[in-house]
N, C-alpha and C. Protein backbone atom coordinates (compact mmCIF):
# COMPACT_ATOMS: atom_id res chain seq x y z
N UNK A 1 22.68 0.92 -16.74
CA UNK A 1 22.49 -0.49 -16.36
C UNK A 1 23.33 -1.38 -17.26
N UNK A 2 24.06 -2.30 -16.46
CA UNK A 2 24.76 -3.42 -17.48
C UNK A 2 23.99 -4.38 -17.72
N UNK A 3 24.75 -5.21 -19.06
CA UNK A 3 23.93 -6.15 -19.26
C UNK A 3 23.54 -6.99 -18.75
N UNK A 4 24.44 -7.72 -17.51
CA UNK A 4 24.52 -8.25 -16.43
C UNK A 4 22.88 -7.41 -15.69
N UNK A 5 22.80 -6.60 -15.30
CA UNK A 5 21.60 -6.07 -14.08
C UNK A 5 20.84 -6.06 -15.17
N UNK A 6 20.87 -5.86 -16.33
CA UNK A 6 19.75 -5.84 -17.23
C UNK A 6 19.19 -7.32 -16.89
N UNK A 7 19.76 -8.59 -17.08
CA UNK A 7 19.54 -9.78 -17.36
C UNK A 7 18.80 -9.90 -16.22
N UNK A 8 19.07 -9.72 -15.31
CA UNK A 8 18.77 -9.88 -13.58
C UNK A 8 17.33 -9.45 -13.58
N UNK A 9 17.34 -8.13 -13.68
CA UNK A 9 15.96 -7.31 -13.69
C UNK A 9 15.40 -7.76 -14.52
N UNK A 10 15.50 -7.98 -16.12
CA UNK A 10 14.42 -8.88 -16.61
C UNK A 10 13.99 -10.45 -15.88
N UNK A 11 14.80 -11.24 -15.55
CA UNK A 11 14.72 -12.27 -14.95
C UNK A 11 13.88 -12.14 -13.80
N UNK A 12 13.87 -11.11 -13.14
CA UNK A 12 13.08 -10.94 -11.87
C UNK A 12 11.70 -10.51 -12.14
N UNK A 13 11.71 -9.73 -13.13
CA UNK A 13 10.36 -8.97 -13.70
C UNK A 13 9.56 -10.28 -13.94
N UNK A 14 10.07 -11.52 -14.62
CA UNK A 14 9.40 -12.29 -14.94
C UNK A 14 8.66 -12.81 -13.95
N UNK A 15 9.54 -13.46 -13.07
CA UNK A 15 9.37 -14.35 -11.90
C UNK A 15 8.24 -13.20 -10.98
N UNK A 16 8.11 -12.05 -11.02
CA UNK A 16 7.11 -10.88 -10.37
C UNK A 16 5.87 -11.37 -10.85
N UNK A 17 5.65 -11.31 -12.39
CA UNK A 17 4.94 -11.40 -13.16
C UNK A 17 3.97 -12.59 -13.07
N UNK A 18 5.00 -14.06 -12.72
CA UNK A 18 4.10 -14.97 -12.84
C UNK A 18 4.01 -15.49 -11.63
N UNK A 19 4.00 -14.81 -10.32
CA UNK A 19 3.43 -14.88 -9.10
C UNK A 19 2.63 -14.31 -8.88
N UNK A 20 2.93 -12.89 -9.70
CA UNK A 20 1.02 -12.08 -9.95
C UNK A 20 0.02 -12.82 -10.62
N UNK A 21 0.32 -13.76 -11.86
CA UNK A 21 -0.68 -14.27 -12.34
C UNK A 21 -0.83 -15.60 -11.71
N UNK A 22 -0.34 -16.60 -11.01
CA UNK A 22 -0.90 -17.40 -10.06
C UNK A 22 -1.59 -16.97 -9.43
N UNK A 23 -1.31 -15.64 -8.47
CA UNK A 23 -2.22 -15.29 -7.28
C UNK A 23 -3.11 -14.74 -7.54
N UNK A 24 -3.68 -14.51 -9.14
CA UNK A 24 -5.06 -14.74 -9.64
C UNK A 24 -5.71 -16.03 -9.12
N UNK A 25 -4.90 -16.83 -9.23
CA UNK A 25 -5.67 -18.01 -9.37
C UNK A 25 -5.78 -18.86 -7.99
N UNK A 26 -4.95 -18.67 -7.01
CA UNK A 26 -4.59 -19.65 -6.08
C UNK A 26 -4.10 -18.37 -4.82
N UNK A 27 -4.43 -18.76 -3.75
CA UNK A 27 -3.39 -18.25 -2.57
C UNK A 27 -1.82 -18.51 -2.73
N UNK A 28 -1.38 -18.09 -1.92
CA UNK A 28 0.14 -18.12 -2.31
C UNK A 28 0.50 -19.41 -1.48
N UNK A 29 -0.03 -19.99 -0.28
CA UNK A 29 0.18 -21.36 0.43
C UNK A 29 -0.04 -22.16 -0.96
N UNK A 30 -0.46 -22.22 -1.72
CA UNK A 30 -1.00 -23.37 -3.12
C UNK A 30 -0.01 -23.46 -4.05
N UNK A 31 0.98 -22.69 -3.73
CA UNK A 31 1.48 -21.82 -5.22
C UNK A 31 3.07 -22.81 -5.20
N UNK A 32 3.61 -23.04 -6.14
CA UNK A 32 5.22 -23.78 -5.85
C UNK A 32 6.08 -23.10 -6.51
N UNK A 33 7.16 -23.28 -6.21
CA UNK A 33 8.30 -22.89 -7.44
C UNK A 33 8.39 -23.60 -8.09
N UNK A 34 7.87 -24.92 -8.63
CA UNK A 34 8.01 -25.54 -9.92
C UNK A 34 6.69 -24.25 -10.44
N UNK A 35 6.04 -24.13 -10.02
CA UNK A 35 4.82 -23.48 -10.97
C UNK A 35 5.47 -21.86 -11.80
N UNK A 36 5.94 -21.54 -10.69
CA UNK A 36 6.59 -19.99 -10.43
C UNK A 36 7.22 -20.63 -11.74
N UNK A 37 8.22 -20.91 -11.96
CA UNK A 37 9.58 -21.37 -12.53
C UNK A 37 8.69 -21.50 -13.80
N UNK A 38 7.92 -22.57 -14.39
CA UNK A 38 7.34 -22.96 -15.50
C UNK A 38 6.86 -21.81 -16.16
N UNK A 39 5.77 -20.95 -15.25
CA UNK A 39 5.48 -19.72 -15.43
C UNK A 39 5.70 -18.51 -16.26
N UNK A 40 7.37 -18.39 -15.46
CA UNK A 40 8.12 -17.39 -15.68
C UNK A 40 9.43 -18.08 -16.95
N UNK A 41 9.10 -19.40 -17.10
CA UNK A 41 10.28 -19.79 -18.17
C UNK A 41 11.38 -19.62 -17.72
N UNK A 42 12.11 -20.22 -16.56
CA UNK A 42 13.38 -20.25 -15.71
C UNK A 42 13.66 -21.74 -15.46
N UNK A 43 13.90 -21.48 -15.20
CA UNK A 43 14.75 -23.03 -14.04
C UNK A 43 14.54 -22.72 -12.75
N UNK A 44 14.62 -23.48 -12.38
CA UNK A 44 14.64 -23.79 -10.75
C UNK A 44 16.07 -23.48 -9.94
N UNK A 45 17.24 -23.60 -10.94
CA UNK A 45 18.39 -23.12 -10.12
C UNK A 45 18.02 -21.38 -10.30
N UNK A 46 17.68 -21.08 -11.46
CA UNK A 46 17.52 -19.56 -11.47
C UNK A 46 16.94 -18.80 -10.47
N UNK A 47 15.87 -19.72 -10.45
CA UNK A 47 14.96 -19.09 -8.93
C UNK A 47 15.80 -19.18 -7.68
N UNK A 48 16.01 -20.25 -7.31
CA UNK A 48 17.27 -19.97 -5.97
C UNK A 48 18.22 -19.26 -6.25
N UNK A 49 18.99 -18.98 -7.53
CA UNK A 49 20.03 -17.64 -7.53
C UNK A 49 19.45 -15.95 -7.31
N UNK A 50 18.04 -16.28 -7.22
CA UNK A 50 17.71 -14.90 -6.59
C UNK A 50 16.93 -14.76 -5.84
N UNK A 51 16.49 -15.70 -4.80
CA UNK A 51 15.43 -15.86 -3.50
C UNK A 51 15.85 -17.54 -3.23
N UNK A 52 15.44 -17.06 -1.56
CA UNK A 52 15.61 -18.21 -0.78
C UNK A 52 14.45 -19.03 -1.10
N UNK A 53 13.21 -18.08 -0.92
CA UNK A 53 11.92 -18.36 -0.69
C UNK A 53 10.82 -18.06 -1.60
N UNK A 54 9.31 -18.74 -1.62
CA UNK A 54 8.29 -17.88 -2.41
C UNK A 54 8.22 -16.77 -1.47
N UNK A 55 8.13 -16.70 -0.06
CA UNK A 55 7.97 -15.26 0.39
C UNK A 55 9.13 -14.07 -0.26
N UNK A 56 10.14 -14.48 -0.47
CA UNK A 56 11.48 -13.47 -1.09
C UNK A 56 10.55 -13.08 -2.12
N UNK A 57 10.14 -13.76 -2.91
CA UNK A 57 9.63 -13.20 -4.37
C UNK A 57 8.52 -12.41 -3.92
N UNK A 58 7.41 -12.97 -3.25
CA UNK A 58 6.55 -12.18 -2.69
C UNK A 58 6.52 -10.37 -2.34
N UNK A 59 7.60 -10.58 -1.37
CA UNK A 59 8.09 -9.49 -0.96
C UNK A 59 8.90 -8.29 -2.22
N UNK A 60 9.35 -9.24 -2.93
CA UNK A 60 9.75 -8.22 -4.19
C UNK A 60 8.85 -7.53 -5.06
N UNK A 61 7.69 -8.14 -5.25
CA UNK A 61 6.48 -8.40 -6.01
C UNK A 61 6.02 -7.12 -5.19
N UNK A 62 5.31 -7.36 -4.08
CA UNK A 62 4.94 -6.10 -3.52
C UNK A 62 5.52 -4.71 -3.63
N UNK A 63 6.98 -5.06 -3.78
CA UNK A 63 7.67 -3.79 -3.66
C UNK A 63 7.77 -2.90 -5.06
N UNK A 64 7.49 -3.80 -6.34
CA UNK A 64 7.47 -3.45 -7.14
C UNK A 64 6.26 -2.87 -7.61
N UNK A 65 4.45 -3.70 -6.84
CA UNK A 65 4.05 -2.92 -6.69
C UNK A 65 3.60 -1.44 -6.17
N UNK A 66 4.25 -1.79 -5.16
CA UNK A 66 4.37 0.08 -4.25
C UNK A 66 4.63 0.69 -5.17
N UNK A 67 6.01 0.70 -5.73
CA UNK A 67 6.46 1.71 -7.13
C UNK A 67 5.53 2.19 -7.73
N UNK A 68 4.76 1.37 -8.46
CA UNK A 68 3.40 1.40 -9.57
C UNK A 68 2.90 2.54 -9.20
N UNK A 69 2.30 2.04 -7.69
CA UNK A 69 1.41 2.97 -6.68
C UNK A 69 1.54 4.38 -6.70
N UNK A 70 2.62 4.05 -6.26
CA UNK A 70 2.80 5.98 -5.99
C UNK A 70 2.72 6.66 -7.48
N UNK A 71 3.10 5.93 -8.20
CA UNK A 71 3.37 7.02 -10.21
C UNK A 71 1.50 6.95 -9.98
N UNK A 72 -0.01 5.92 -9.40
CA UNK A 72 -1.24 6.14 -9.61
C UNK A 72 -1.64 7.59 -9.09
N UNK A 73 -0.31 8.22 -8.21
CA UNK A 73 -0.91 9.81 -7.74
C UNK A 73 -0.53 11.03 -8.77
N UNK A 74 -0.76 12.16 -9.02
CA UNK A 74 -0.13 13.34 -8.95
C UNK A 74 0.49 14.23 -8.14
N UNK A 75 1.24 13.32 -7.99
CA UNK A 75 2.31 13.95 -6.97
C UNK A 75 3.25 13.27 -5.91
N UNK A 76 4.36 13.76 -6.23
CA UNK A 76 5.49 13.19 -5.68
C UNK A 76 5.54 13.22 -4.25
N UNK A 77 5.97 11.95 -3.63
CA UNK A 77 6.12 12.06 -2.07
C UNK A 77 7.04 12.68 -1.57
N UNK A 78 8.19 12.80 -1.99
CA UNK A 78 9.32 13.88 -1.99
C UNK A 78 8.59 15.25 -1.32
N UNK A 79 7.79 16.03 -2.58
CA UNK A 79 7.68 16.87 -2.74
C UNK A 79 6.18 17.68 -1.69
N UNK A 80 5.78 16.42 -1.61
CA UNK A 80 4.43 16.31 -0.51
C UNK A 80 4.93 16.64 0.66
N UNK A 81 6.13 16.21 1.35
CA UNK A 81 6.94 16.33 2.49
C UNK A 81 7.14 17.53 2.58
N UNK A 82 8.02 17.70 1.83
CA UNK A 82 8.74 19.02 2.23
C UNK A 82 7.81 20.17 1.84
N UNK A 83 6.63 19.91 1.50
CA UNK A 83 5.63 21.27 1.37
C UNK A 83 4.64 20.85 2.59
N UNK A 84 4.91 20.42 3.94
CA UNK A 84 3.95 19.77 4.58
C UNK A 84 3.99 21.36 5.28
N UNK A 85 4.84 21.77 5.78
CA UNK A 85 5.02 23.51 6.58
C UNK A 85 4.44 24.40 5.97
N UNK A 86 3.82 23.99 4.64
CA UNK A 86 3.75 25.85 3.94
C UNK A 86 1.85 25.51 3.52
N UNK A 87 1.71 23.65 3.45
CA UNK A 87 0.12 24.11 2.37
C UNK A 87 -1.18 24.22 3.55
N UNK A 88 -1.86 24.73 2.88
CA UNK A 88 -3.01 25.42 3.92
C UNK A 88 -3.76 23.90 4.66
N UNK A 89 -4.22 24.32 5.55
CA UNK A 89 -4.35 23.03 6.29
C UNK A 89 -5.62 22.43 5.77
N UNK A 90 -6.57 22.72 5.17
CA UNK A 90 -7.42 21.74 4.12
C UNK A 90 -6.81 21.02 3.31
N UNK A 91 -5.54 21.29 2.89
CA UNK A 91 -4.50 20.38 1.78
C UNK A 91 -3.86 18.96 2.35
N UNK A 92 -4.12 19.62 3.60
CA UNK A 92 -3.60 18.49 4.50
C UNK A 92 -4.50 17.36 5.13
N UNK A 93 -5.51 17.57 4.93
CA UNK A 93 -6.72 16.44 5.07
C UNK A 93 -6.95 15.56 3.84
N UNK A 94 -6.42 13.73 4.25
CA UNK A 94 -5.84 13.43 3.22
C UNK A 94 -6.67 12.20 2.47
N UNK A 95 -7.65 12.55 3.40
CA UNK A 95 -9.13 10.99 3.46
C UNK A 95 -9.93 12.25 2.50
N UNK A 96 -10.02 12.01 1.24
CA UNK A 96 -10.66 12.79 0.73
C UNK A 96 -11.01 11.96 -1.12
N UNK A 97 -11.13 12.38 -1.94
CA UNK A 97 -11.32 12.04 -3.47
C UNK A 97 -10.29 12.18 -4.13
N UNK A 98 -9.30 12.57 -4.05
CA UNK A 98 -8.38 12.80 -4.80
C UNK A 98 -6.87 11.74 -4.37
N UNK A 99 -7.09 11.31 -3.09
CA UNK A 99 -6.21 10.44 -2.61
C UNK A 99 -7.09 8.85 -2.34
N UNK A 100 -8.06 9.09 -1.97
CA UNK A 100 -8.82 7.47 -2.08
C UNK A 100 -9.38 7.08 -2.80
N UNK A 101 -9.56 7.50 -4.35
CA UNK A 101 -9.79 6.97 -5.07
C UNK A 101 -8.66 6.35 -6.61
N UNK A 102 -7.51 7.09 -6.33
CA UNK A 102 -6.49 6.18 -6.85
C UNK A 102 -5.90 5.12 -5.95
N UNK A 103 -6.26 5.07 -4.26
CA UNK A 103 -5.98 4.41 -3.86
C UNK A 103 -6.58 2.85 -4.01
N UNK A 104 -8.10 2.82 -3.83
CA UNK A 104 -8.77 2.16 -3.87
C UNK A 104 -9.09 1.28 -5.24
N UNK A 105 -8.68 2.31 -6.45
CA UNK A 105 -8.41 1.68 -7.27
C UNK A 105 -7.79 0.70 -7.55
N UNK A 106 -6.59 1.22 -6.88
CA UNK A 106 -5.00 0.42 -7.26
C UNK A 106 -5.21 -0.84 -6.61
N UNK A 107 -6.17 -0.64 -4.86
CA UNK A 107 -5.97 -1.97 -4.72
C UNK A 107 -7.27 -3.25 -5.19
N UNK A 108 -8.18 -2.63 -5.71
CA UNK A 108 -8.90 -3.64 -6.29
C UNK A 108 -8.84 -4.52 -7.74
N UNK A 109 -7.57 -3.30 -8.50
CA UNK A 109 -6.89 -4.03 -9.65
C UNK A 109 -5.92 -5.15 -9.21
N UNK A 110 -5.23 -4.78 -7.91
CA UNK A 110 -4.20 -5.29 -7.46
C UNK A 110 -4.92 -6.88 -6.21
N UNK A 111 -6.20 -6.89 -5.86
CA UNK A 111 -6.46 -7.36 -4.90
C UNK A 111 -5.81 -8.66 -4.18
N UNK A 112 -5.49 -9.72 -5.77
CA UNK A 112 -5.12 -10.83 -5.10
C UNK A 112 -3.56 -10.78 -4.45
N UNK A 113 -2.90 -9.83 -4.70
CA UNK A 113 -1.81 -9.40 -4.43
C UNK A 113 -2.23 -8.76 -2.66
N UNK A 114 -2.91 -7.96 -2.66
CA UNK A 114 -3.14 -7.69 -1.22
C UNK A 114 -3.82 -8.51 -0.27
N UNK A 115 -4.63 -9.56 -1.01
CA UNK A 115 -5.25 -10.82 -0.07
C UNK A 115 -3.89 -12.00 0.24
N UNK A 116 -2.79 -11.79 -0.76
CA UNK A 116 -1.69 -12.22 -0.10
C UNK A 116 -0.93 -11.73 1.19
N UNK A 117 -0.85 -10.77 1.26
CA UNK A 117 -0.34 -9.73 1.82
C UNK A 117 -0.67 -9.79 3.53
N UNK A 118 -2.21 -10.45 3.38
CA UNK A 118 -2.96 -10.80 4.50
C UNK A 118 -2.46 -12.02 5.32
N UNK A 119 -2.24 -13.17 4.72
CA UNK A 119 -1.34 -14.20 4.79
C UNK A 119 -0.03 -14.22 5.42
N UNK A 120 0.46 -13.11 4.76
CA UNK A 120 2.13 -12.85 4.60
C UNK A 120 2.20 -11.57 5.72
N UNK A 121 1.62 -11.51 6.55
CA UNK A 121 1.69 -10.07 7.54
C UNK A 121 3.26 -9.53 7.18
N UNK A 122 4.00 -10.70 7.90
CA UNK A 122 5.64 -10.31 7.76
C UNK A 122 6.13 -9.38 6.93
N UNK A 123 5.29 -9.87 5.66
CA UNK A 123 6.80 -9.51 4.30
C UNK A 123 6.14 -8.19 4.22
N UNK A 124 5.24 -7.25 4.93
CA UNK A 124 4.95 -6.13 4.91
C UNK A 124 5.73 -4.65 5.56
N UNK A 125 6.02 -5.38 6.41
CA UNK A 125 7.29 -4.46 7.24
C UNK A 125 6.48 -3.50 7.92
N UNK A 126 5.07 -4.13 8.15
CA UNK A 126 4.04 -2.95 8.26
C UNK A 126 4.69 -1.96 9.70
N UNK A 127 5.78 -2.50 10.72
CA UNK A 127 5.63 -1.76 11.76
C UNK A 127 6.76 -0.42 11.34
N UNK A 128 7.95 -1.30 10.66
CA UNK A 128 8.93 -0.15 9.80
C UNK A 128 8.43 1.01 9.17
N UNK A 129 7.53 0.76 8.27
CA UNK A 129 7.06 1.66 7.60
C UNK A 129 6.27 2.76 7.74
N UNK A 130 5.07 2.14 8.98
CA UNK A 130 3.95 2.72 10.16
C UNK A 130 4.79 3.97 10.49
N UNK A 131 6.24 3.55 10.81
CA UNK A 131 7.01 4.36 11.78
C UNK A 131 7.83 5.66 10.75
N UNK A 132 7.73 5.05 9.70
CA UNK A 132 8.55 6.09 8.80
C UNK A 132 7.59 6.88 8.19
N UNK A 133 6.41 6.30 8.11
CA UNK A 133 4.85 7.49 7.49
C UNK A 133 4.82 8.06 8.58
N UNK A 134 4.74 7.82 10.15
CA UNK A 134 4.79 9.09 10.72
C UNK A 134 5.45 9.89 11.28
N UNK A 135 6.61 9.30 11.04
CA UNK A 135 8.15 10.71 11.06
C UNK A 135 7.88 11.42 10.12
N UNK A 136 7.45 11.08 8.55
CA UNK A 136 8.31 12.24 7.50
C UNK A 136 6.33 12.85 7.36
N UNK A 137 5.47 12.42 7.80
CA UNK A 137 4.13 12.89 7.05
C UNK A 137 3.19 13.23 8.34
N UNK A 138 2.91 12.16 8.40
CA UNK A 138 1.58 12.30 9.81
C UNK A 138 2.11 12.86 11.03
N UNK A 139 3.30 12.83 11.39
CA UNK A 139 3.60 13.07 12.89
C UNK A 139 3.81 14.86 12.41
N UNK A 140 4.61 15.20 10.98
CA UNK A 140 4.22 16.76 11.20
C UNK A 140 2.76 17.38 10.71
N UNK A 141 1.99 16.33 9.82
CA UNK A 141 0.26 16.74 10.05
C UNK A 141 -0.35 17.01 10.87
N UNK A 142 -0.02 16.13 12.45
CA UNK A 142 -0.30 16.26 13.77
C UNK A 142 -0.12 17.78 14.37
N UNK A 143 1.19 18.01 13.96
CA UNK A 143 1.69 18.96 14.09
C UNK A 143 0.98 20.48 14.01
N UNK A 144 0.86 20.20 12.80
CA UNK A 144 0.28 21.56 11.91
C UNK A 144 -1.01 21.96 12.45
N UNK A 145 -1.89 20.49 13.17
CA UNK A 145 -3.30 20.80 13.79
C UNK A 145 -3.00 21.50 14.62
N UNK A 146 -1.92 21.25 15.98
CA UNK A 146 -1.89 21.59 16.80
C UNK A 146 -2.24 19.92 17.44
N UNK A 147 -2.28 19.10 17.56
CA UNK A 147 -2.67 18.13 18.28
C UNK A 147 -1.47 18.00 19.26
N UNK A 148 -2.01 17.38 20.35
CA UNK A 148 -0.64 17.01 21.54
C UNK A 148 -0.11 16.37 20.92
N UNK A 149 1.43 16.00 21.46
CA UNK A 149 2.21 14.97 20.86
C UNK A 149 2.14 13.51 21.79
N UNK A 150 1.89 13.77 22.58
CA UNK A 150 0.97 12.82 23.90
C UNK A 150 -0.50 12.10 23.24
N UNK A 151 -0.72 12.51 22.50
CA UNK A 151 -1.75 12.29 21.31
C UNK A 151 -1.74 11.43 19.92
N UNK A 152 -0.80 11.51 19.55
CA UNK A 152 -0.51 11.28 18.28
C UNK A 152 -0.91 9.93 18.16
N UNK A 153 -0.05 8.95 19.33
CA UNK A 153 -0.44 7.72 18.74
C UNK A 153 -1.83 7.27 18.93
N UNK A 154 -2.26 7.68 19.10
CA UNK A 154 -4.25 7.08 19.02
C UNK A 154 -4.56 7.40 18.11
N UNK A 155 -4.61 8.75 17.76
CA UNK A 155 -4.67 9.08 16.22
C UNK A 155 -3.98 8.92 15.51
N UNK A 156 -2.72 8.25 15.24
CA UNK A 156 -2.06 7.10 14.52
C UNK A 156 -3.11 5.76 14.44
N UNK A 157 -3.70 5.34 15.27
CA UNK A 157 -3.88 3.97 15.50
C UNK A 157 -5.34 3.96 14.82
N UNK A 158 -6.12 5.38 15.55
CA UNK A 158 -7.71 4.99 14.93
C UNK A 158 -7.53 5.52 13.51
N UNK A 159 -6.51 6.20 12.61
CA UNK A 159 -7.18 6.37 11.40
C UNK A 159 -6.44 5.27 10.29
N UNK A 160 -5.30 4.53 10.78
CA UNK A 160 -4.34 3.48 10.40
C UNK A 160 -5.22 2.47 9.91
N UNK A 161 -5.84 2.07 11.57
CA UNK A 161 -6.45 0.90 11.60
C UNK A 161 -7.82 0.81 10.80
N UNK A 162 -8.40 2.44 11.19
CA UNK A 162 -9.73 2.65 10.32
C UNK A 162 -10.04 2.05 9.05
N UNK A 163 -9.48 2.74 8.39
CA UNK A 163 -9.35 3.08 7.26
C UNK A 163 -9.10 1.31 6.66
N UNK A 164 -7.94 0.88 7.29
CA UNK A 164 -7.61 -0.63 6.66
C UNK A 164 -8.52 -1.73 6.95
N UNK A 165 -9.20 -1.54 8.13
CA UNK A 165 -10.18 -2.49 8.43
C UNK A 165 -11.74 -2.62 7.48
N UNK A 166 -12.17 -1.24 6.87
CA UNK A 166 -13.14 -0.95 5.83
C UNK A 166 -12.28 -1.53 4.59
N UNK A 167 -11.07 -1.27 4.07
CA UNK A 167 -10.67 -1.86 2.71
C UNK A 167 -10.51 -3.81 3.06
N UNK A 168 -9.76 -4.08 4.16
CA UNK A 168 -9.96 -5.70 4.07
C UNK A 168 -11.40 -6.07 4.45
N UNK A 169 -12.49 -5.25 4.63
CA UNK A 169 -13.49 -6.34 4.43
C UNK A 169 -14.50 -6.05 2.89
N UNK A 170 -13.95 -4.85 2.70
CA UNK A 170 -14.21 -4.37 0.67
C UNK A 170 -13.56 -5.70 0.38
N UNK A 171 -12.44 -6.19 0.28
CA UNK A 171 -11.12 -7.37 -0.31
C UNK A 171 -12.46 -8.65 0.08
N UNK A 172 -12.55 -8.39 1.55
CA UNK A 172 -13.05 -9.87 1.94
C UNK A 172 -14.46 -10.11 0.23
N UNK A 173 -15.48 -9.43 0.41
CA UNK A 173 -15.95 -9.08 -0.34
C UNK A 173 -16.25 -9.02 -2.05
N UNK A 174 -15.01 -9.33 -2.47
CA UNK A 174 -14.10 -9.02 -3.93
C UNK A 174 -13.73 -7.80 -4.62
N UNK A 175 -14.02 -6.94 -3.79
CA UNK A 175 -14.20 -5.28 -3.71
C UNK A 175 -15.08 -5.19 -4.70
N UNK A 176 -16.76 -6.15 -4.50
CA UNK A 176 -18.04 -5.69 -5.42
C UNK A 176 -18.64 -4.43 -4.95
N UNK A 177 -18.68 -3.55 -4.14
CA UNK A 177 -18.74 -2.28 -4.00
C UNK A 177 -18.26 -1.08 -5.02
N UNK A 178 -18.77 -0.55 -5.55
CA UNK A 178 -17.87 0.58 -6.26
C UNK A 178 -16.85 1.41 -5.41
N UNK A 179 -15.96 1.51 -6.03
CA UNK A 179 -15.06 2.76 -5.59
C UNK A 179 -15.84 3.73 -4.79
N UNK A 180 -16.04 4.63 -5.43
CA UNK A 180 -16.90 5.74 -4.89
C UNK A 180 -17.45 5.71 -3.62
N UNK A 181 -18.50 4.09 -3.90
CA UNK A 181 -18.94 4.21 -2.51
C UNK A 181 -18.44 4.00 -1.41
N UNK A 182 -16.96 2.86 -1.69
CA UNK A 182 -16.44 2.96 -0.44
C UNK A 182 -15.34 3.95 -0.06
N UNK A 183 -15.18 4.75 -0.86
CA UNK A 183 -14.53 6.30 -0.20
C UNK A 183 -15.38 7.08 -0.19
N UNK A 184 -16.96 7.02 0.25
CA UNK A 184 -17.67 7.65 0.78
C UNK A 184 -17.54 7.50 1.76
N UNK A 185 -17.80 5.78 2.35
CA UNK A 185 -17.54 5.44 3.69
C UNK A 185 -16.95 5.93 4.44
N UNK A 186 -15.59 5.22 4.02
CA UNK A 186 -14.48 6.02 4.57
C UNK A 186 -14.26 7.24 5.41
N UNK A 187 -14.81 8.09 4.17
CA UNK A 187 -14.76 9.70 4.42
C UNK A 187 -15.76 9.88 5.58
N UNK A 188 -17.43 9.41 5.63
CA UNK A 188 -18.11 9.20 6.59
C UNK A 188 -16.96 8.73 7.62
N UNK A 189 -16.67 7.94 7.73
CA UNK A 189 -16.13 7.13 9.08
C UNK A 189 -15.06 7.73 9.56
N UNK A 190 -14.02 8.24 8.93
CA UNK A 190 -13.17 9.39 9.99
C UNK A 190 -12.93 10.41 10.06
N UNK A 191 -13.92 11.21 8.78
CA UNK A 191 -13.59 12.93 8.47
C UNK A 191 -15.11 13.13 9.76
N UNK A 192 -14.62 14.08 10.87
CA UNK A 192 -15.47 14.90 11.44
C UNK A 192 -15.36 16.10 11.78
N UNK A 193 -16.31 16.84 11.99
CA UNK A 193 -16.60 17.95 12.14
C UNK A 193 -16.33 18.08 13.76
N UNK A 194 -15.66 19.33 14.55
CA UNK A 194 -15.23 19.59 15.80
C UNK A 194 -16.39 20.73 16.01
N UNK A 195 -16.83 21.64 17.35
CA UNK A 195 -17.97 22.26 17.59
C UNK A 195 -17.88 23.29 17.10
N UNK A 196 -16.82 23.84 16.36
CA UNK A 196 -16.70 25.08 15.65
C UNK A 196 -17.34 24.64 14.24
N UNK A 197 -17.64 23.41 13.62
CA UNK A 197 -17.75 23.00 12.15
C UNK A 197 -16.73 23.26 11.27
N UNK A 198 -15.06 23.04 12.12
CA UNK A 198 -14.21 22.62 11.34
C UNK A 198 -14.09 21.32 10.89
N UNK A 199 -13.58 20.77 10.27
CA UNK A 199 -13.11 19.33 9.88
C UNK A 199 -12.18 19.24 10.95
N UNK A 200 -11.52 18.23 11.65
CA UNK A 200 -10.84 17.70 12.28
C UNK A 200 -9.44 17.15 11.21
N UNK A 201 -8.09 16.87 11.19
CA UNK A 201 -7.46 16.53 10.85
C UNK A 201 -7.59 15.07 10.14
N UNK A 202 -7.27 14.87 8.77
CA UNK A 202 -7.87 13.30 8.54
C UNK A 202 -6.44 12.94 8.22
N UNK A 203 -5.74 11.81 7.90
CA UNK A 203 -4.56 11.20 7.00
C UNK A 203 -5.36 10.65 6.01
């Protein structure tokens, strides 16, 4: 890294930083770039030399949280992929303790950041991404059950939607629930049992 991208990336880290700690305090409609700016100890031309918008920063902010996110697992998404053909298909049921509870973590440390997020549908890219989790993950999980491919998208949709509709009303809430209990829920609400007393496929 030059000193130049060094300067940049610190400069941006800042401006990340003190849009996370506003959106402690305020929605992001409340929030200004004089505040951002004061915040983060910039100027105001600084801020327009690297976003149009508070949503630009927004959107960076998130992205930098994702990063975070994934280092909260053991285990690389890379490496999750390309072992999707070989691990036994209980490995592959993914609504479980070991994946929803660093999840759930992350987002109740993170919340006012995701009650933005709510606001900001856009800067989520939620349909891009929907589409790229189930090319490289879920669409060959589907797979591995045996599920139709005539199928997929419902079970795209009910465990997508599931699953997110129980965490935004945990958020609505202040996520005063413990962890635990709401990846009990969860697990209640889309892990089932088929008439053999297998588990059914979860994401």
């Amino acid at each position: 890294m030059t000193k130049s991208e060094s300067k940049y990336f610190n400069t941006a880290r800042m401006m990340d930083e003190a849009l996370i700690e506003l959106l402690c305090k305020k929605d992001i409609q409340y929030i200004s770039v004089k505040e951002i700016c004061a915040k983060a100890g910039v100027n105001r031309s600084t801020f327009y030399l690297h976003y149009e918008t508070i949503s630009d920063l927004l959107e960076e902010t998130i992205e930098h949280i994702q990063a975070e996110f994934q280092k909260s697992f053991h285990i690389e998404a890379g490496d999750f992929i390309e072992e999707i053909d070989k691990m036994p298909l209980n490995e592959l049921i993914l609504i479980n303790d070991k994946f929803l509870h660093p999840y759930l973590n992350f987002v109740k440390e993170h919340k006012h950041i995701y009650r933005a997020t709510i606001n900001n549908p856009g800067i989520m890219r939620s349909e891009a991404k929907l589409a790229a989790l189930y090319e490289h993950v879920l669409g060959p999980i589907f797979n591995r059950f045996k599920i139709p491919e005539e199928e997929h998208k419902y079970w795209l949709v009910y465990h997508i939607n599931g699953v997110m509709a129980i965490v935004l009303e945990w958020l609505k809430w202040d996520c005063k629930e413990p962890v635990e209990d709401v990846a009990e829920i969860i697990e209640n609400c889309v892990r089932t049992k088929n008439a053999a007393g297998i588990e059914e496929p979860s994401i």
